[in-house]
Protein backbone atom coordinates (compact mmCIF):
# COMPACT_ATOMS: atom_id res chain seq x y z
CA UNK A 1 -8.49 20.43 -12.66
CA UNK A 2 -4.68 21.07 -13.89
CA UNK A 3 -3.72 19.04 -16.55
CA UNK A 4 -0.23 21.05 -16.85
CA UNK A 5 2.28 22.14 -14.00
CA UNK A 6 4.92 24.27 -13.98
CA UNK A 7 8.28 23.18 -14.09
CA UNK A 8 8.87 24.68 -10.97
CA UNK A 9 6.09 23.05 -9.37
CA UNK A 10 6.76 19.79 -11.33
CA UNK A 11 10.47 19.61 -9.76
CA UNK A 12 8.96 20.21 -5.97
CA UNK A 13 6.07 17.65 -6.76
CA UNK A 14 8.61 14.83 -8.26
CA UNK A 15 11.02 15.53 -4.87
CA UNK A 16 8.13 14.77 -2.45
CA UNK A 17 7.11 11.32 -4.67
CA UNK A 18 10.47 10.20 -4.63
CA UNK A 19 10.57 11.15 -0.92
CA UNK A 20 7.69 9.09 -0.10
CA UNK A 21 8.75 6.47 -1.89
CA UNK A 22 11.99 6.00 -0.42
CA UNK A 23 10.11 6.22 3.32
CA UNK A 24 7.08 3.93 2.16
CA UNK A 25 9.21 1.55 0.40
CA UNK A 26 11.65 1.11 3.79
CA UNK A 27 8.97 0.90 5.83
CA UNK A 28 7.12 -1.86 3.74
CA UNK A 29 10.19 -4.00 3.70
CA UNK A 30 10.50 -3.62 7.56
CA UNK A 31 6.74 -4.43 7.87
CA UNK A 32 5.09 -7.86 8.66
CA UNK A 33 1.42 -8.20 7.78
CA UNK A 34 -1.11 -9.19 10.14
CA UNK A 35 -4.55 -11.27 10.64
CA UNK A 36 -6.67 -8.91 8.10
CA UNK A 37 -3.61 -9.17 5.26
CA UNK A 38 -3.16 -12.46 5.43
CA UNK A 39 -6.97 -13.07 5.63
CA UNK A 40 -7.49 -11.13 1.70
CA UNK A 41 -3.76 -12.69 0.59
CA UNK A 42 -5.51 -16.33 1.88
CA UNK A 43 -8.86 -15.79 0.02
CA UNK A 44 -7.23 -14.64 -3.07
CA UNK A 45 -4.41 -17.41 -3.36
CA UNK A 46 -7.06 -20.59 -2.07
CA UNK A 47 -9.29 -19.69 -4.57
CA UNK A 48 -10.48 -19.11 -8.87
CA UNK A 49 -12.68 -16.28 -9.56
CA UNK A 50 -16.01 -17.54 -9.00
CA UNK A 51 -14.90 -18.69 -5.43
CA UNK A 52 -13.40 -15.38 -4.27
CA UNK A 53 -16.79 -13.87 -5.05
CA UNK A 54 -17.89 -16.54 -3.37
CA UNK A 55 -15.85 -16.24 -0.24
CA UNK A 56 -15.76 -12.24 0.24
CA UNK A 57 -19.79 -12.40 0.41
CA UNK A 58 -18.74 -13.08 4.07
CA UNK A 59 -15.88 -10.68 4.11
CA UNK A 60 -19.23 -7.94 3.92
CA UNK A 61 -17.31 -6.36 0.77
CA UNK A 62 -16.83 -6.07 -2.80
CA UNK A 63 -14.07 -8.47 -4.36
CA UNK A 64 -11.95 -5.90 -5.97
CA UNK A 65 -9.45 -5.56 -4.04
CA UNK A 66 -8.99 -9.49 -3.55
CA UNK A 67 -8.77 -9.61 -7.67
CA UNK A 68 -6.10 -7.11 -7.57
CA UNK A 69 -4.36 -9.52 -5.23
CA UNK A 70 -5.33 -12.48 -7.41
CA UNK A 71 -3.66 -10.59 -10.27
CA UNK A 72 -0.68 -9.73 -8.84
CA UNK A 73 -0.48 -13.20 -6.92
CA UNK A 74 -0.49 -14.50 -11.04
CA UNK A 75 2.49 -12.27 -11.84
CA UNK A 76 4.49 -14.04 -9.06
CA UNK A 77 4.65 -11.29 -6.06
CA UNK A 78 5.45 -13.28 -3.70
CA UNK A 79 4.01 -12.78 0.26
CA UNK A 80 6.65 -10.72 1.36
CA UNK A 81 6.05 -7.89 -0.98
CA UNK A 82 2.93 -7.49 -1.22
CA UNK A 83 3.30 -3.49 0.37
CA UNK A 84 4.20 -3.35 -3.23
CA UNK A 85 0.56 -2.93 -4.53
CA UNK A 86 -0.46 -0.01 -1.71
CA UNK A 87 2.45 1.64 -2.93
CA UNK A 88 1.48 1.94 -6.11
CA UNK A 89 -2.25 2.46 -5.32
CA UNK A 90 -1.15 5.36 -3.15
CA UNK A 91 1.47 6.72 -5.64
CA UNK A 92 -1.24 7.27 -8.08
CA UNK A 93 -3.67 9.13 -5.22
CA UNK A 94 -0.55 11.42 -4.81
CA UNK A 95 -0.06 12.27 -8.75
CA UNK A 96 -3.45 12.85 -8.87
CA UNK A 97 -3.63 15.18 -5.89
CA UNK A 98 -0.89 16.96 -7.88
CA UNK A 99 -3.50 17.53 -10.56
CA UNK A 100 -6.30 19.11 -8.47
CA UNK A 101 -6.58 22.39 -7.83
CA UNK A 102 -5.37 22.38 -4.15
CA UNK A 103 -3.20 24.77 -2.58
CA UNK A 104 0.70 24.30 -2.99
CA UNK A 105 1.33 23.85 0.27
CA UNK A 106 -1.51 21.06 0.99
CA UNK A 107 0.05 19.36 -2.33
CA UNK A 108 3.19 18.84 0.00
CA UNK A 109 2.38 17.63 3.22
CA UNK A 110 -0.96 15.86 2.72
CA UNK A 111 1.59 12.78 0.79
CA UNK A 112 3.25 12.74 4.48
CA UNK A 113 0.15 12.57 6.46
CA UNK A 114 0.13 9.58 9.08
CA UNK A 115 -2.48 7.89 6.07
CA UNK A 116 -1.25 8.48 2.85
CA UNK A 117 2.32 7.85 3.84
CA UNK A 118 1.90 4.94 6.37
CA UNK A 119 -1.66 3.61 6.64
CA UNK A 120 -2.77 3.64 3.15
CA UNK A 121 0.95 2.55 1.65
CA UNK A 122 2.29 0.07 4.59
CA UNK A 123 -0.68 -1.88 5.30
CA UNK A 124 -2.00 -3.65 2.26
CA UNK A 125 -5.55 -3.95 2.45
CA UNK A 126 -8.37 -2.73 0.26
CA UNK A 127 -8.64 0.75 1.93
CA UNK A 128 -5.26 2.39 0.10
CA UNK A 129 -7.65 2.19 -3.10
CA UNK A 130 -9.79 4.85 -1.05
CA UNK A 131 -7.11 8.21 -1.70
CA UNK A 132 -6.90 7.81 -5.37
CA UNK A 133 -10.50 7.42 -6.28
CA UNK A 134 -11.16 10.13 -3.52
CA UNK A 135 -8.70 12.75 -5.82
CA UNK A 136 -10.26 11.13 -8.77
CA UNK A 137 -13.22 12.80 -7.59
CA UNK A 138 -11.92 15.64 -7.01
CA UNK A 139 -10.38 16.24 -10.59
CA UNK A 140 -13.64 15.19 -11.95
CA UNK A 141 -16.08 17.20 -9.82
CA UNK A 142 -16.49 20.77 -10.91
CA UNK A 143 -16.86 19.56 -14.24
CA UNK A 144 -19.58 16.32 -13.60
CA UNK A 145 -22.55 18.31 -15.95
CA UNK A 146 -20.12 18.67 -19.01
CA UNK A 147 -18.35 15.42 -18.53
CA UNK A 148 -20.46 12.89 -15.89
CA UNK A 149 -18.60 9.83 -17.20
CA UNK A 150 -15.17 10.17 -14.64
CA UNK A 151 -17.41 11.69 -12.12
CA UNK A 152 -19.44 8.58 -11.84
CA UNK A 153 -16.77 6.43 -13.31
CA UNK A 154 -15.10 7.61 -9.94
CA UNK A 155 -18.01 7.15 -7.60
CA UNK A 156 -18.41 3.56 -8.71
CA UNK A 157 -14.61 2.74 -8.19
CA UNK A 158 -14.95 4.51 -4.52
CA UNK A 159 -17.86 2.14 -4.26
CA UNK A 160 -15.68 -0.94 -4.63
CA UNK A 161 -13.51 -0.48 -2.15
CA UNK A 162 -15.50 -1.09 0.91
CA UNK A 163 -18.85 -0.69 2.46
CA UNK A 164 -17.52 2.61 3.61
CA UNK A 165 -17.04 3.42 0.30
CA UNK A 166 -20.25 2.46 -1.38
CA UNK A 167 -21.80 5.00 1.47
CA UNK A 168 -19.56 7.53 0.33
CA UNK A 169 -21.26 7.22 -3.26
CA UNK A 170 -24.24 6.77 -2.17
CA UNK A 171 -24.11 9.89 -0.61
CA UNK A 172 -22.85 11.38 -3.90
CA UNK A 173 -25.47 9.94 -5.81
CA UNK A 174 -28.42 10.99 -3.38
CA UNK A 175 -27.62 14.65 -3.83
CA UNK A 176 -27.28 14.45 -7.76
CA UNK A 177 -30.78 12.72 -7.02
CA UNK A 178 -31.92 15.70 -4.98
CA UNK A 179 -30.83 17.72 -7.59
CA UNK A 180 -32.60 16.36 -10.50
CA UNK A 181 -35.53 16.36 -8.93
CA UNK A 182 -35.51 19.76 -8.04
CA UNK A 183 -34.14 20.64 -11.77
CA UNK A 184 -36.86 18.58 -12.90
CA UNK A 185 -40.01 21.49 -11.39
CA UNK A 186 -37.84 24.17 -13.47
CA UNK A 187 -38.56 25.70 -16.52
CA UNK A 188 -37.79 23.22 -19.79
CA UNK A 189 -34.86 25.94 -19.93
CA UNK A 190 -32.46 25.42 -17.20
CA UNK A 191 -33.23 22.14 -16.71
CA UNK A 192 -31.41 21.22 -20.35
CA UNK A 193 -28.63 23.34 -19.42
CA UNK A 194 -28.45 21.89 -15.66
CA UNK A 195 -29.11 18.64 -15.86
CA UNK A 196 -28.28 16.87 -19.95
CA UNK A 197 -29.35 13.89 -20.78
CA UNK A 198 -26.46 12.21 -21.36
CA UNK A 199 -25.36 13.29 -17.16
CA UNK A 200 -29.33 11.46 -16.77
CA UNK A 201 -27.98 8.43 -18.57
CA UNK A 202 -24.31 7.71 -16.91
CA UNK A 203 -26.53 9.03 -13.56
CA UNK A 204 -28.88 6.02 -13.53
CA UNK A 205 -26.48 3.75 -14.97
CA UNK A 206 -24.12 4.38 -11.84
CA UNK A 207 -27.27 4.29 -9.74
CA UNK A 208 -28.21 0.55 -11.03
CA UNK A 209 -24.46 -0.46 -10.73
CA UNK A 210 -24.37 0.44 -7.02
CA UNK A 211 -27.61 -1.13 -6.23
CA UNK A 212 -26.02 -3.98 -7.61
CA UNK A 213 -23.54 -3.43 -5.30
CA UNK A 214 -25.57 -3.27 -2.16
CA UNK A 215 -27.16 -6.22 -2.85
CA UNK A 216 -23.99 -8.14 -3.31
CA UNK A 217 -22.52 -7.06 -0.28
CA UNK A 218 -24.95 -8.46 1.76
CA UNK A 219 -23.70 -11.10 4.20
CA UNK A 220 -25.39 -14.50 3.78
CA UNK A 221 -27.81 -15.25 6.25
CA UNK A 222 -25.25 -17.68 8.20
CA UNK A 223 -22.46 -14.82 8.22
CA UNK A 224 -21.48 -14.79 11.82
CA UNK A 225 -19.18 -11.63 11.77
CA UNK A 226 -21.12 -9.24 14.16
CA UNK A 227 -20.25 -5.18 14.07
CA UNK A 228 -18.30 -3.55 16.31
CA UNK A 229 -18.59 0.31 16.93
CA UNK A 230 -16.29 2.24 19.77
CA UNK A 231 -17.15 2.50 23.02
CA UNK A 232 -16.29 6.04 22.87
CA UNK A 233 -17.12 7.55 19.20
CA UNK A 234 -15.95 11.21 20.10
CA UNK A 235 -12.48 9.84 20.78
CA UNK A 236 -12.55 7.34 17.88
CA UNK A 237 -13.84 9.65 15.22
CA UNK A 238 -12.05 13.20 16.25
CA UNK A 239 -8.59 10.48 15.85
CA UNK A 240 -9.16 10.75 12.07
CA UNK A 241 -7.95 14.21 12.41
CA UNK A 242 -6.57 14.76 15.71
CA UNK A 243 -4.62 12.39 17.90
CA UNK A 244 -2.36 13.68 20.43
CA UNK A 245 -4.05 13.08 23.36
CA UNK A 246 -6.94 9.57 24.49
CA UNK A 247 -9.62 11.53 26.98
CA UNK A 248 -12.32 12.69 26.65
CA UNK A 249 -12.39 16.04 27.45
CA UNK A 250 -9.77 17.01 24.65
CA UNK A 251 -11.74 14.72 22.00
CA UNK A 252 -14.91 17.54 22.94
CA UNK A 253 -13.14 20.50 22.86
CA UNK A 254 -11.39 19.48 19.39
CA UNK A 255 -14.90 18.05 17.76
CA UNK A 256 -16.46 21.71 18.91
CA UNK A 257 -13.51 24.04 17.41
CA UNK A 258 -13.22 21.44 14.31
CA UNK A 259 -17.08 21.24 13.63
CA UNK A 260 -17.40 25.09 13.82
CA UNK A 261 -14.04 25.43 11.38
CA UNK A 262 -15.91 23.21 9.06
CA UNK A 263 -19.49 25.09 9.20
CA UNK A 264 -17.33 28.35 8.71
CA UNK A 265 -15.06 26.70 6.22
CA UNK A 266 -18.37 25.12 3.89
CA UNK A 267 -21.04 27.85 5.26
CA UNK A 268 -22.00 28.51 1.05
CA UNK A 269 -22.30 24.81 1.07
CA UNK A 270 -23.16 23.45 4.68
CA UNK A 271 -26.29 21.05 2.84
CA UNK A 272 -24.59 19.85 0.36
CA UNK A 273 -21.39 18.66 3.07
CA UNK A 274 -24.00 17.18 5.56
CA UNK A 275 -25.51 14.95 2.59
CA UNK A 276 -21.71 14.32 2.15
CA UNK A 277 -20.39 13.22 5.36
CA UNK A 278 -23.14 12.53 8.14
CA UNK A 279 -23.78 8.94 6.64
CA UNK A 280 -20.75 7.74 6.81
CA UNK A 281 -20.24 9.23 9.82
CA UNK A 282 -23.73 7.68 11.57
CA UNK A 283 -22.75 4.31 9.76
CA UNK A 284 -19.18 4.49 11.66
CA UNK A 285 -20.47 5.41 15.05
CA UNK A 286 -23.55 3.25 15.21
CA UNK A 287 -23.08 0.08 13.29
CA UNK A 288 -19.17 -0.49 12.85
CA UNK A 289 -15.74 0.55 12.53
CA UNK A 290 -12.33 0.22 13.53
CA UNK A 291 -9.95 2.55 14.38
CA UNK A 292 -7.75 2.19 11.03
CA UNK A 293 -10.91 2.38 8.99
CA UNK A 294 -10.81 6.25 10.36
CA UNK A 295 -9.17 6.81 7.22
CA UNK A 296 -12.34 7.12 5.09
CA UNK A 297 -13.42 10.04 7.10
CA UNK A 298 -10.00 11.50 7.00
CA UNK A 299 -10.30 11.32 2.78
CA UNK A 300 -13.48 12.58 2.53
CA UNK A 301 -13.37 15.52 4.53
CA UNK A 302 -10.58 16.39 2.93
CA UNK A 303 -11.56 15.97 -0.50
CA UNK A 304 -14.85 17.92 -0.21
CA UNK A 305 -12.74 20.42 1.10
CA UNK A 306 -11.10 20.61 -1.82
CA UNK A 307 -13.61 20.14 -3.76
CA UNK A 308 -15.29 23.32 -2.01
CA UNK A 309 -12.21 25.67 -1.99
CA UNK A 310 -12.60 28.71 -2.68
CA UNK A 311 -9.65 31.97 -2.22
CA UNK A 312 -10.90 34.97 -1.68
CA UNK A 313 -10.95 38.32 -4.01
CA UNK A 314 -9.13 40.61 -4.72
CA UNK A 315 -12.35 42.80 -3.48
CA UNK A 316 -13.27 40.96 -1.00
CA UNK A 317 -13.27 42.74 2.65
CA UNK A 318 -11.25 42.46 5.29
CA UNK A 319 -13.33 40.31 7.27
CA UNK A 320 -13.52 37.73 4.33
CA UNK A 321 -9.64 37.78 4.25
CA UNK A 322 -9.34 37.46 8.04
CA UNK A 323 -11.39 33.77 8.11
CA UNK A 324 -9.62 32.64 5.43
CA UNK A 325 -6.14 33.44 6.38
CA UNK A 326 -7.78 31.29 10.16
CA UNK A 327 -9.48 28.91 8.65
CA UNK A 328 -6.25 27.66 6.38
CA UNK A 329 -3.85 28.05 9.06
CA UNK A 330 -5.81 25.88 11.75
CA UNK A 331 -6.63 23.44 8.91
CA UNK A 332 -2.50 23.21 7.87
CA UNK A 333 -1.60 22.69 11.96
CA UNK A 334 -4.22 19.96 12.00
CA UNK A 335 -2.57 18.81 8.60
CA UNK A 336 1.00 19.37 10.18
CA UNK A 337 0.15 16.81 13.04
CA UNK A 338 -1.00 14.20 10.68
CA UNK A 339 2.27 14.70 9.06
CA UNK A 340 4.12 14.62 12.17
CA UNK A 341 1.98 11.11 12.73
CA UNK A 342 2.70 9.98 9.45
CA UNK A 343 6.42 9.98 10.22
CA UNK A 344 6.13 8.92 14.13
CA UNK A 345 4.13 6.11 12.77
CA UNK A 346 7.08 4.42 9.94
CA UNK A 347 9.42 5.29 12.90
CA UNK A 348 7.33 2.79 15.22
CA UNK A 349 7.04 0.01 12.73
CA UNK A 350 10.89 0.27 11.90
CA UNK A 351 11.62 -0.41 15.93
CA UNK A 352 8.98 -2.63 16.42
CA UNK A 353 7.21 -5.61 14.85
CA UNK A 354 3.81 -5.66 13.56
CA UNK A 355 2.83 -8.99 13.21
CA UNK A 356 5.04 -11.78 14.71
CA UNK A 357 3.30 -14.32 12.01
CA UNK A 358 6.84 -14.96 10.22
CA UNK A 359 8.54 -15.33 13.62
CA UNK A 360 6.05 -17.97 13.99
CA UNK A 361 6.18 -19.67 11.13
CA UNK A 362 9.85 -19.80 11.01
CA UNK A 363 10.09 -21.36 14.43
CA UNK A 364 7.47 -23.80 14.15
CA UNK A 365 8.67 -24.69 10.34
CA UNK A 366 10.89 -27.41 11.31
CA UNK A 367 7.93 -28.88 13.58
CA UNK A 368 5.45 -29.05 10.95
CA UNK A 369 8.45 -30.49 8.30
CA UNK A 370 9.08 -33.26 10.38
CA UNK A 371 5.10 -34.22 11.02
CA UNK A 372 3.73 -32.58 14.19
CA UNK A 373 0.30 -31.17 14.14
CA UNK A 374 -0.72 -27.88 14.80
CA UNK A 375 -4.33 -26.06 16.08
CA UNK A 376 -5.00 -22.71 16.75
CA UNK A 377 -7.16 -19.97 18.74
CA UNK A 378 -8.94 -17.03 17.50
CA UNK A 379 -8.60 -15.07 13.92
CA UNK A 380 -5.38 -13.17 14.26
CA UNK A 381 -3.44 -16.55 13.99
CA UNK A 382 -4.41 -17.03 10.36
CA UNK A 383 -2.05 -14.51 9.56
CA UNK A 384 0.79 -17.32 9.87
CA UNK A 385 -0.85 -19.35 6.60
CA UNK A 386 0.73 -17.82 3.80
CA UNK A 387 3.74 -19.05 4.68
CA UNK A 388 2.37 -22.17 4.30
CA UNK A 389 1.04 -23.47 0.74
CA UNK A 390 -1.90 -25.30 2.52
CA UNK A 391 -4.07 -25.32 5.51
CA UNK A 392 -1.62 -25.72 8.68
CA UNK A 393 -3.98 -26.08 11.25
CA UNK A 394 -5.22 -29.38 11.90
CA UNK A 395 -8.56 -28.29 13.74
CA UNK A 396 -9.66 -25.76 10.91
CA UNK A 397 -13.22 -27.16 10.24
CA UNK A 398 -13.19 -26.18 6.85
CA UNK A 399 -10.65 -26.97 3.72
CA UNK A 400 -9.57 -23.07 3.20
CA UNK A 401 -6.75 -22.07 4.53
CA UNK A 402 -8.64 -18.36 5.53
CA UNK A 403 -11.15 -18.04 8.19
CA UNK A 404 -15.02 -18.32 6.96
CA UNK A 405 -17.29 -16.27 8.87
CA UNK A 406 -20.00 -18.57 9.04
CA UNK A 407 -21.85 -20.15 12.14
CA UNK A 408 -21.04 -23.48 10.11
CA UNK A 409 -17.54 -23.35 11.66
CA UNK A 410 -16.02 -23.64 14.98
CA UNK A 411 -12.84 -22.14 15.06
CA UNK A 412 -11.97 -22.12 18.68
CA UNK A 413 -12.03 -26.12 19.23
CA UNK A 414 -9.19 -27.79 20.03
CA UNK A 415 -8.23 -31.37 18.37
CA UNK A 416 -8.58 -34.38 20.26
CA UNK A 417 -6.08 -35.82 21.27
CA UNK A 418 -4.51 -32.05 21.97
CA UNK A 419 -1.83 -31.69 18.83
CA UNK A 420 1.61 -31.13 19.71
CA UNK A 421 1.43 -27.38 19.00
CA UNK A 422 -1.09 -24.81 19.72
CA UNK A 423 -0.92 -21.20 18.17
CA UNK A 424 -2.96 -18.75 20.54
CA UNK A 425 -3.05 -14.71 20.64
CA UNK A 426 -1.13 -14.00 23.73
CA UNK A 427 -2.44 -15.39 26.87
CA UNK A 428 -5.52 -16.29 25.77
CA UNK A 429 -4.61 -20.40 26.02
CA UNK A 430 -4.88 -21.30 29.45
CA UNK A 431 -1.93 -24.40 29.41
CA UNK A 432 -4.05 -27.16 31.18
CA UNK A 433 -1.72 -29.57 33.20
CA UNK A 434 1.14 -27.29 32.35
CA UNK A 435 1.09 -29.77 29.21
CA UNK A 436 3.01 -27.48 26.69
CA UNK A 437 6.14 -24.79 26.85
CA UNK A 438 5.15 -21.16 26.30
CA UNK A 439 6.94 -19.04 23.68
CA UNK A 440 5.79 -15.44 23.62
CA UNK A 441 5.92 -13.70 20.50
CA UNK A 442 5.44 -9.60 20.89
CA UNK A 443 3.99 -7.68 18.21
CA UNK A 444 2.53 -3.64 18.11
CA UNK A 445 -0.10 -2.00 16.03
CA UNK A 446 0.69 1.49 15.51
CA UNK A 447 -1.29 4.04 15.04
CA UNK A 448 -0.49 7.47 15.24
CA UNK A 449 1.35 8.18 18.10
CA UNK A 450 0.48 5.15 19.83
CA UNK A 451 1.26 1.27 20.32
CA UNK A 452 -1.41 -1.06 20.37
CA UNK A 453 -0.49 -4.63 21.63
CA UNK A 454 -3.25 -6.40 19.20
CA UNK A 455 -0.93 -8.87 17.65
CA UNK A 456 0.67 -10.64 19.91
CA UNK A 457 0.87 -14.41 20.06
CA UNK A 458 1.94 -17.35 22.27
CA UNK A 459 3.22 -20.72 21.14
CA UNK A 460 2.20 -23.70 22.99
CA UNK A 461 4.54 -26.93 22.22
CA UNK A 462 4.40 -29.93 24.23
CA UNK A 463 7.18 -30.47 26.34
CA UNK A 464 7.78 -34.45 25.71
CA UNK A 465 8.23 -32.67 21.59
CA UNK A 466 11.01 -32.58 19.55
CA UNK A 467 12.47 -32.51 15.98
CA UNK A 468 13.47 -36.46 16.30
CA UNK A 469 9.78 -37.59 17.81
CA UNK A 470 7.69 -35.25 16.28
C-alpha cells in the first residue's frame, strides 16, 4: 500500500484519469440504457426504502446499489445522466489502483481495459461498484492481521454488490476461517501473533453480517426468475480475458496456456488462489451468468494477482528472472487486448445505439398524450418507463412501473380489446390480421469486439390510429 506518489508518477496518473474521463464521459452521453438500467432506475424511483428492500428480494440481490440510485434520484439526476454515478464509482477504483502496489505499467492500461473504461463506467448497474472495493482489497490485504477493519470493511462492501460478490467474500472469509483453525492447534505463541483478537472480533462480525446477507438474498418462494448459465462455459468464461475470436478450439487452447500462466504465476500460493476463484467460477458456469457479468472474474483475477505479486531479487537466478520477465509480458498482451477492447467497445456505442427505449418513447409520446393505450411483450421493453412518470403499459398486472419476478404476474398477455399500440422486442409479435403498422427500432449490445442484436424492438400501432382519434 502507497499512500504517497511521486510527482512524476502523480502527473502520469492524473493524465490517464483525465483521459478516461473525457472517453467515459463522451461515451455516457452517447449511451442509451437498456432493460436491466431501467429495471434498478424503475425500482428505485416507484418506491420508499422499505419497498425497494422489498422489491430487490426478487431482483436475487442486495439493495445497495438501488439506494445509491434512490439517493442520487433525491438530488435531482435526472434519467439521462445517470452514467454519472459509474463514473464516479469507477473513478474511485482507478485512484485507488493508483495506491496499490502494482506495477507502473499495469497502473496505466488496466483504467483502459474494455471493463473499467466501458463496462463498469458506461453501463450503470450495480457491478461498476465491483473495481473499487476489489482495489480496496487490495490496499488493505497485506496488512489484514495489523489492521482487519478495511480488510473486512472491504469484503462486506464487495458483498453488496451482487451475489457474485458475496461469493467473492465468502471465499475470503472461508480461508481466514481455514486459517484460524489451523492457528488455533499452534502453540499459545504464534497463534497471538498470527491471529489477534481484535482480527477474531471484526472476523466474526463480518462473518454474521454476510450470513445476514445470504439469507436476505434469497428469492421468495414465488420468484419466477430461473438461472441461466452458457451453453458453452469455455467460450463464455476465457471472454473475461480473451476475446478475439467465438470457437471453440481457440477458447481451449487460451484456457490451457492461461491456466498454466496462472499456476506458474501463483505456484507459492496455488491453495490459497483456488479457495479464491473456483467458487465463483463453479457458481458462473453451473448455476448462472451472463456474459457482462464476466467482469467479476476479470476483477478478481486480477486483484489476487496483485495481491500475490511478487519481483524477483536481486539474487535470484536466472531461471527465476526468465518466468518473470514471460509471465508479465503474456499477462500485459492479454492486458493490451482488453485495452484495445476497451476502446473498440466506446467506438461501437458512439456509431451505434444501445437501447432504442428513447426512440420509442419519443415516437409514441404524442400517442400516449393524446389517450391511446399501450401493452407490451417481454422484459426488455420496460426499459421505455422512465421516460414516463407512471406505469405506461396498460396490461402490466401489477401497479409498479418495473417488472416483478413473481409467478403472480403475467407479463406476456395482451389487453382485450387489443390497445392501439403494442411494444414488442423485435419480431417477436406476430401482427394477427395484419391489424397494426410495424416500426422497427435497431439497437446493439457491445461487447468487446462484437455486436449483439439483444435490444431491438418493434412498434405495433393500429393502422385506423392517429393523433386526432386516438
Amino acid at each position: 500500500m502507497r499512500l504517497k506518489i511521486a510527482k512524476k508518477e502523480l502527473i502520469v496518473f492524473s493524465f490517464v484519469l483525465v483521459v478516461y474521463l473525457c472517453i467515459a464521459i463522451i461515451t455516457g452521453l452517447h449511451h442509451e440504457p437498456w432493460a436491466d438500467e431501467a429495471q434498478s432506475w424503475l425500482i428505485s424511483r416507484d418506491n420508499d426504502v422499505w419497498g425497494i428492500f422489498q422489491a430487490v428480494r426478487y431482483e436475487g440481490t442486495l439493495p445497495a446499489w438501488h439506494y445509491i440510485l434512490k439517493f442520487f434520484q433525491v438530488l435531482g439526476l435526472p434519467y439521462n445522466c445517470v452514467f454519472i454515478i459509474p463514473i464516479i464509482f469507477t473513478t474511485i477504483g482507478i485512484i485507488l489502483l493508483f495506491l496499490t502496489d502494482a506495477p507502473f505499467l499495469c497502473k496505466i492500461l488496466l483504467p483502459f481495459s474494455f471493463y473499467v473504461m466501458y463496462q463498469e463506467s458506461v453501463i450503470a448497474r450495480q457491478y461498476c461498484l465491483i473495481f473499487p472495493s476489489m482495489m480496496l482489497l487490495v490496499l488493505a490485504y497485506r496488512k489484514r492481521r495489523n489492521k482487519p477493519a478495511m480488510f473486512f470493511l472491504s469484503l462486506i462492501v464487495i458483498s453488496m454488490t451482487s451475489s457474485y460478490g458475496l461469493i467473492i467474500s465468502c471465499s475470503f472469509m472461508l480461508w481466514e476461517l481455514i486459517i484460524l483453525i489451523k492457528n488455533h492447534f499452534r502453540s499459545s505463541k504464534e497463534h497471538n501473533e498470527l491471529g489477534s483478537s481484535r482480527f477474531h472480533l471484526f472476523f466474526w462480525i463480518a462473518a454474521i453480517i454476510l450470513v445476514l446477507s445470504i439469507i436476505i438474498s434469497i428469492p421468495p418462494s414465488d420468484c419466477s426468475f430461473r438461472t441461466v448459465s452458457n451453453d458453452n462455459p469455455i467460450i463464455s468464461i476465457t471472454g473475461a480475458f480473451y476475446k478475439l475470436v467465438d470457437n471453440t478450439i481457440s477458447g481451449v487452447v487460451f484456457l490451457i496456456i492461461f491456466i498454466v500462466s496462472l499456476i506458474l504465476y501463483f505456484r507459492k500460493h496455488i491453495c490459497q488462489a483456488l479457495v479464491y476463484t473456483v467458487p465463483l467460477i463453479l457458481y458462473m458456469v453451473l448455476f448462472y451468468h451472463q456474459t457482462w457479468h464476466l467482469a467479476y472474474l476479470f476483477f478478481l483475477v486480477v486483484s489476487i494477482m496483485l495481491i500475490f505479486l511478487e519481483r524477483p531479487a536481486s539474487e535470484a537466478n536466472n531461471k527465476e528472472k526468465a518466468l518473470h520477465y514471460i509471465l508479465g509480458t503474456y499477462f500485459y498482451s492479454l492486458l493490451i487486448i482488453q485495452c484495445a477492447a476497451g476502446f473498440y467497445g466506446a467506438y461501437l456505442e458512439l456509431k451505434y445505439p444501445y437501447s432504442p427505449s428513447k426512440d420509442v418513447a419519443e415516437y409514441i409520446k404524442p400517442y400516449v398524450e393524446s389517450g391511446a393505450s399501450v401493452d407490451n411483450l417481454g422484459y426488455h421493453t420496460v426499459s421505455v418507463q422512465p421516460y414516463f412518470d407512471s406505469n405506461l403499459f396498460s396490461n402490466n398486472p401489477s401497479d409498479k412501473s418495473y417488472y416483478i419476478w413473481s409467478d403472480k404476474y403475467t407479463y406476456d398477455e395482451l389487453s382485450s380489446p387489443s390497445a392501439d399500440i403494442i411494444i414488442a422486442p423485435y419480431n417477436v409479435y406476430d401482427n394477427p390480421e395484419d391489424q397494426y403498422d410495424m416500426i422497427p427500432f435497431n439497437s446493439f449490445v457491445v461487447y468487446k469486439f462484437s455486436l449483439l442484436r439483444g435490444n431491438s424492438m418493434s412498434v405495433y400501432i393500429k393502422k385506423d390510429l392517429n393523433l386526432n382519434n386516438s
